[in-house]
Protein backbone atom coordinates (compact mmCIF):
# COMPACT_ATOMS: atom_id res chain seq x y z
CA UNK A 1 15.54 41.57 -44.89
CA UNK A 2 17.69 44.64 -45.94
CA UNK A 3 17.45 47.78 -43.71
CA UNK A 4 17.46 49.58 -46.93
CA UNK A 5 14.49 48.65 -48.05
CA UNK A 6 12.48 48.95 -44.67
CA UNK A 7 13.33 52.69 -44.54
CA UNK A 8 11.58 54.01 -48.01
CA UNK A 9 8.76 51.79 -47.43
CA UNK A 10 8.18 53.29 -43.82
CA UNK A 11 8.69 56.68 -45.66
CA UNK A 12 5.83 56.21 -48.14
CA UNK A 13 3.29 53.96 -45.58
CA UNK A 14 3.64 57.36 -43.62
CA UNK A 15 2.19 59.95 -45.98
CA UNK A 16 0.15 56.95 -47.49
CA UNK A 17 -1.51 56.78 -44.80
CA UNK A 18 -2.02 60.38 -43.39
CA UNK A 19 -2.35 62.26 -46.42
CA UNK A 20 0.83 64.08 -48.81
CA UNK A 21 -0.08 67.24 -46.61
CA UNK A 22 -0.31 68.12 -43.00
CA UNK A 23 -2.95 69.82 -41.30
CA UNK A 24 -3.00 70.92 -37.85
CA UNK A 25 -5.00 68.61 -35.61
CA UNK A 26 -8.63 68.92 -35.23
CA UNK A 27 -10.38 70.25 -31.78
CA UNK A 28 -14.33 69.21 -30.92
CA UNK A 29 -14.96 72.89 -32.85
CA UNK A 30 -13.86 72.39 -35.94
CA UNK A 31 -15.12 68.90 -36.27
CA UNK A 32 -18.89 68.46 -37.67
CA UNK A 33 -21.18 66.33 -35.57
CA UNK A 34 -21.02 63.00 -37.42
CA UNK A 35 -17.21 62.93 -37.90
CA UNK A 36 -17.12 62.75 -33.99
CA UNK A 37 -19.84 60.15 -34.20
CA UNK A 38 -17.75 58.03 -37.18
CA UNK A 39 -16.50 54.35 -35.73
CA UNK A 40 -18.41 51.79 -34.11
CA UNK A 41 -21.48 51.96 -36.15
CA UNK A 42 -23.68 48.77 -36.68
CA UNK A 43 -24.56 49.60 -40.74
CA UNK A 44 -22.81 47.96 -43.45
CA UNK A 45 -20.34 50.71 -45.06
CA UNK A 46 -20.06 50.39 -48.72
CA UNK A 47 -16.47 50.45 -49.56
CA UNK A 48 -14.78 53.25 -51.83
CA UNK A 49 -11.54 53.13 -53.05
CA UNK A 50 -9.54 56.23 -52.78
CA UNK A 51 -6.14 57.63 -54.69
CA UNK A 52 -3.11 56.76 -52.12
CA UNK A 53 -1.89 60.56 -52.02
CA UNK A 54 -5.65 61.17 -49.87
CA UNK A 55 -5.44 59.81 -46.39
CA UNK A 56 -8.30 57.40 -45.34
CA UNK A 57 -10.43 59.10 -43.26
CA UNK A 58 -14.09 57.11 -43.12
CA UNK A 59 -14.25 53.65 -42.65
CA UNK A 60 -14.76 51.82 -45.84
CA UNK A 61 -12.74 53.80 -47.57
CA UNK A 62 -9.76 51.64 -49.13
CA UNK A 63 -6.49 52.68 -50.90
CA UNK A 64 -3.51 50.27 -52.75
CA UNK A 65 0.18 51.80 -51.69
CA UNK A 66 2.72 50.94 -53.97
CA UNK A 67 5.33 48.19 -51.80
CA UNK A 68 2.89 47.23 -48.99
CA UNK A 69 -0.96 46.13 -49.96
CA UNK A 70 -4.42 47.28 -49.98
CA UNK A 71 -5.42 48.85 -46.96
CA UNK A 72 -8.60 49.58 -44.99
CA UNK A 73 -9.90 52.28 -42.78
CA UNK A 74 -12.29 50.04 -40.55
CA UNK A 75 -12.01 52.25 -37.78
CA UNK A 76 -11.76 55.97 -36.91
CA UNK A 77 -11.63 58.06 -33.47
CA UNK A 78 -11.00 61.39 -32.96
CA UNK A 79 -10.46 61.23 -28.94
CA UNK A 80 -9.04 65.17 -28.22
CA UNK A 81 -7.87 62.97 -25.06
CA UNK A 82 -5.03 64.79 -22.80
CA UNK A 83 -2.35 62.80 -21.13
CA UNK A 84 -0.08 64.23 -18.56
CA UNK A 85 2.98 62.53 -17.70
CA UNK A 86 5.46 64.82 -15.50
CA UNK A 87 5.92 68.19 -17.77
CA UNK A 88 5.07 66.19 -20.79
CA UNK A 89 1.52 66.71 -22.37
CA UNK A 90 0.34 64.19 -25.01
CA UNK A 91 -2.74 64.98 -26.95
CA UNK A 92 -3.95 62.00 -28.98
CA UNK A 93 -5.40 63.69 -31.71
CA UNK A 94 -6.59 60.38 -34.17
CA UNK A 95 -6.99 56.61 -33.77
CA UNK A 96 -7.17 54.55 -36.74
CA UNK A 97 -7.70 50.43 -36.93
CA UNK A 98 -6.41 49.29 -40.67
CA UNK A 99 -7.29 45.41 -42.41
CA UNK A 100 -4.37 45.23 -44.99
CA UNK A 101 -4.53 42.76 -47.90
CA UNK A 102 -2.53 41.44 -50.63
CA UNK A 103 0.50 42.10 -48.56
CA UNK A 104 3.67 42.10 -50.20
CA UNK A 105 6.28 40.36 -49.95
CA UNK A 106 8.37 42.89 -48.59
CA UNK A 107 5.79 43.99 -46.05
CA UNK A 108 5.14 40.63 -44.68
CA UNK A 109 8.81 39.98 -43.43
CA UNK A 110 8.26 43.62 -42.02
CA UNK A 111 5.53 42.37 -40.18
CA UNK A 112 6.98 39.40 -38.67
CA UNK A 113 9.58 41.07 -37.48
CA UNK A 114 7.03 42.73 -35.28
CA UNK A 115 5.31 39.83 -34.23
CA UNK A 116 2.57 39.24 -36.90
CA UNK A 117 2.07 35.09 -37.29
CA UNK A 118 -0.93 35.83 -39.75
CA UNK A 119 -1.18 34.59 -42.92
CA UNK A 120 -3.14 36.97 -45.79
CA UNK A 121 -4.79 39.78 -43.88
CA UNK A 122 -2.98 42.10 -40.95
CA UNK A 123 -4.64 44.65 -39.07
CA UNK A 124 -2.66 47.43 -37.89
CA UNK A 125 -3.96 50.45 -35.35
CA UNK A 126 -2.01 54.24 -35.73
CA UNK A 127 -2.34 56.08 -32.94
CA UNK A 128 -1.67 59.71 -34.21
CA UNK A 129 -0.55 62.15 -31.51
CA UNK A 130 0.84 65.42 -30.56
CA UNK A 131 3.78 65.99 -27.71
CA UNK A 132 4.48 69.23 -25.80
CA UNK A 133 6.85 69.91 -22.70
CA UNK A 134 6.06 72.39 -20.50
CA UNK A 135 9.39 72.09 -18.58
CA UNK A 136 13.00 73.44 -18.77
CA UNK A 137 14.67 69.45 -18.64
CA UNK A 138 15.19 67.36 -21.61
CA UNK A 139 12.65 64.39 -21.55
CA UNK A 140 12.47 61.51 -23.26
CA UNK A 141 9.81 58.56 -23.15
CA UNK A 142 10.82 55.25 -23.00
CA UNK A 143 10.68 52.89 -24.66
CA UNK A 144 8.07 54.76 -26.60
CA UNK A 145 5.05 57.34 -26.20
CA UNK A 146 2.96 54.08 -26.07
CA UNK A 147 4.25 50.82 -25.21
CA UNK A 148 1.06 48.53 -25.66
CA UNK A 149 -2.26 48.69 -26.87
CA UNK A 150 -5.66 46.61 -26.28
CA UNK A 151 -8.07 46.18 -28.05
CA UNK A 152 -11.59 45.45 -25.87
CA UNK A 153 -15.27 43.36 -27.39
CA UNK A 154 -15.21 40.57 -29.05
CA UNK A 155 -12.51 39.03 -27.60
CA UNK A 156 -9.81 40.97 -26.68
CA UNK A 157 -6.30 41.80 -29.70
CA UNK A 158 -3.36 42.52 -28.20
CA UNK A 159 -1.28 44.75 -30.04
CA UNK A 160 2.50 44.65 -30.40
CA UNK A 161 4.66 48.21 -31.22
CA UNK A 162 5.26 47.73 -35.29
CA UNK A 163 6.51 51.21 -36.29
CA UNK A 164 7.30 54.23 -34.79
CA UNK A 165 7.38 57.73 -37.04
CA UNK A 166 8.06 59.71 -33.19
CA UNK A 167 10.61 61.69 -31.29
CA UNK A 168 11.27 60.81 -28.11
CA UNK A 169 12.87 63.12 -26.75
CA UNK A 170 12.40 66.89 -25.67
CA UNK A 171 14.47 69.50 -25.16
CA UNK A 172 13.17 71.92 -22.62
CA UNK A 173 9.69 73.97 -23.88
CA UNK A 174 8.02 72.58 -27.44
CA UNK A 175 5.69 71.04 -28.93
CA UNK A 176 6.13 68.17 -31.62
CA UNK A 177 3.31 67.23 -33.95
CA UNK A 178 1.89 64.59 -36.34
CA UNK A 179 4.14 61.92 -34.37
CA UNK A 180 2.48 58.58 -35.06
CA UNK A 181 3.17 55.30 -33.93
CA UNK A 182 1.72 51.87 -34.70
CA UNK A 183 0.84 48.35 -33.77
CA UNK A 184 0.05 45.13 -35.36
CA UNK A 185 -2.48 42.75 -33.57
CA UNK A 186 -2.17 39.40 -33.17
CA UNK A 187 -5.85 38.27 -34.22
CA UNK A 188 -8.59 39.46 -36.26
CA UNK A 189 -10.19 42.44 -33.46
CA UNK A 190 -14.08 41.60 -32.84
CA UNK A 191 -16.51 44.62 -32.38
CA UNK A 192 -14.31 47.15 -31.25
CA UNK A 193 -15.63 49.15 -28.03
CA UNK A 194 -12.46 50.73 -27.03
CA UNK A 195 -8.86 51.07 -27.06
CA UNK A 196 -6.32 50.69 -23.93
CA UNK A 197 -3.47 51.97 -24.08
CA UNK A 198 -0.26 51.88 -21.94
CA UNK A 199 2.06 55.01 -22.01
CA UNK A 200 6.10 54.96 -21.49
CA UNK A 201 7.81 56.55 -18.95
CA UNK A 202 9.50 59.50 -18.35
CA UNK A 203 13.33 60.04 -18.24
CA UNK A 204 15.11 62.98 -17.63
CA UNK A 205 18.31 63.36 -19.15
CA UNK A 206 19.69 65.82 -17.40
CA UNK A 207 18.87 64.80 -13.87
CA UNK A 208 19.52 61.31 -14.99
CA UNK A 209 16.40 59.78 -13.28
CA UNK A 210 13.10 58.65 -13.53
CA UNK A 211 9.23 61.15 -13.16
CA UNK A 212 6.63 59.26 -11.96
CA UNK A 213 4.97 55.90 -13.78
CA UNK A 214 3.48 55.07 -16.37
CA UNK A 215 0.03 55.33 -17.18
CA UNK A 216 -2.81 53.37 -18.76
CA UNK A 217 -5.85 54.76 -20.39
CA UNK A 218 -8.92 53.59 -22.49
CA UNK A 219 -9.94 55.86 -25.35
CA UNK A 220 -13.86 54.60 -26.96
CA UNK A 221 -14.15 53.88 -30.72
CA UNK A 222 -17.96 54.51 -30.79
């Protein structure tokens, strides 16, 4: 498949996917009480399909992009989780768990590129993050924010890094936002309780050395 053609998809899965604009991410506050409560739920969602420029943001809510399929929103968590990995600070802002159909052709040797031995339907989980270092040294995590995802009840889906829309690397005090990164599972995920996730590491470029581990944590979807 053409590296051409992988790019401007990527481009327009991106802003498909979280909306044409940005907003800054959400805190406990500004959320109202059901949005924090949205995920896991045991009723049947009627589904609603939405324009592609609006990002999905309740499950059953399903949009067709242009290039890739018909996707999803089966899952949503807003976590306001902290991770702190040397001077680095990630705050993982969303969690979203996609079922894409009528894949194109074009997508599909995308996603078995990644990994993905399915046939018709793919599910894909974004983790949508923000990155901040506190520190004077340029950082960078490798090989990624988030190497590998898990997904727990109902059997267990094991994710596999599919795309990456993230900077690495820091240089001395900043924040970066709306960095996202996602993964493609290899089987259909059961009732979803929670997400585990397994962060990179940290290396400094300057000192030209490793900070600390890596470290895994579990984020619940109800």
């Amino acid at each position: 498949m053409k590296k051409g053609w992988i790019l401007p998809l990527s481009v327009v899965l991106i802003f498909a996917l979280l909306g044409c604009s940005q907003v800054e991410p959400m805190t406990p506050q500004m959320l109202p009480k059901q949005s924090i409560e949205i995920g896991n739920r045991p009723e049947p969602r009627k589904k609603k399909e939405i324009h592609p420029s609006e990002p999905l943001i309740r499950p059953g809510q399903i949009t067709k992009i242009n290039g890739f399929g018909t996707f999803e929103l089966l899952y949503i968590a807003h976590p306001f989780e902290e991770v702190h990995l040397s001077s680095l600070k990630i705050n993982l802002d969303r969690i979203k768990i996609f079922k894409v159909t009528d894949i194109t052709l074009p997508f599909r040797e995308d996603l078995k590129a990644f990994g993905w031995k399915g046939n018709k339907t793919a599910y894909i989980v974004q983790i949508e993050y923000s990155i901040e270092n506190s520190g004077d040294d340029t950082l960078r995590l490798e090989p990624a924010p988030f190497q590998s995802l898990v997904l727990s009840g109902g059997g267990q889906a094991t994710g596999r890094q599919f795309r990456s829309y993230a900077d690495h690397r820091l240089e001395g005090k900043g924040k970066k936002n709306y960095q996202v990164i996602r993964f493609v599972l290899d089987r259909k995920p059961g009732n979803v309780r929670s997400v585990r996730l397994t962060t990179g590491k940290v290396y400094n470029l300057d000192a030209a050395r490793w900070h600390g581990e890596s470290k895994r944590i579990e984020i619940s979807m109800k």
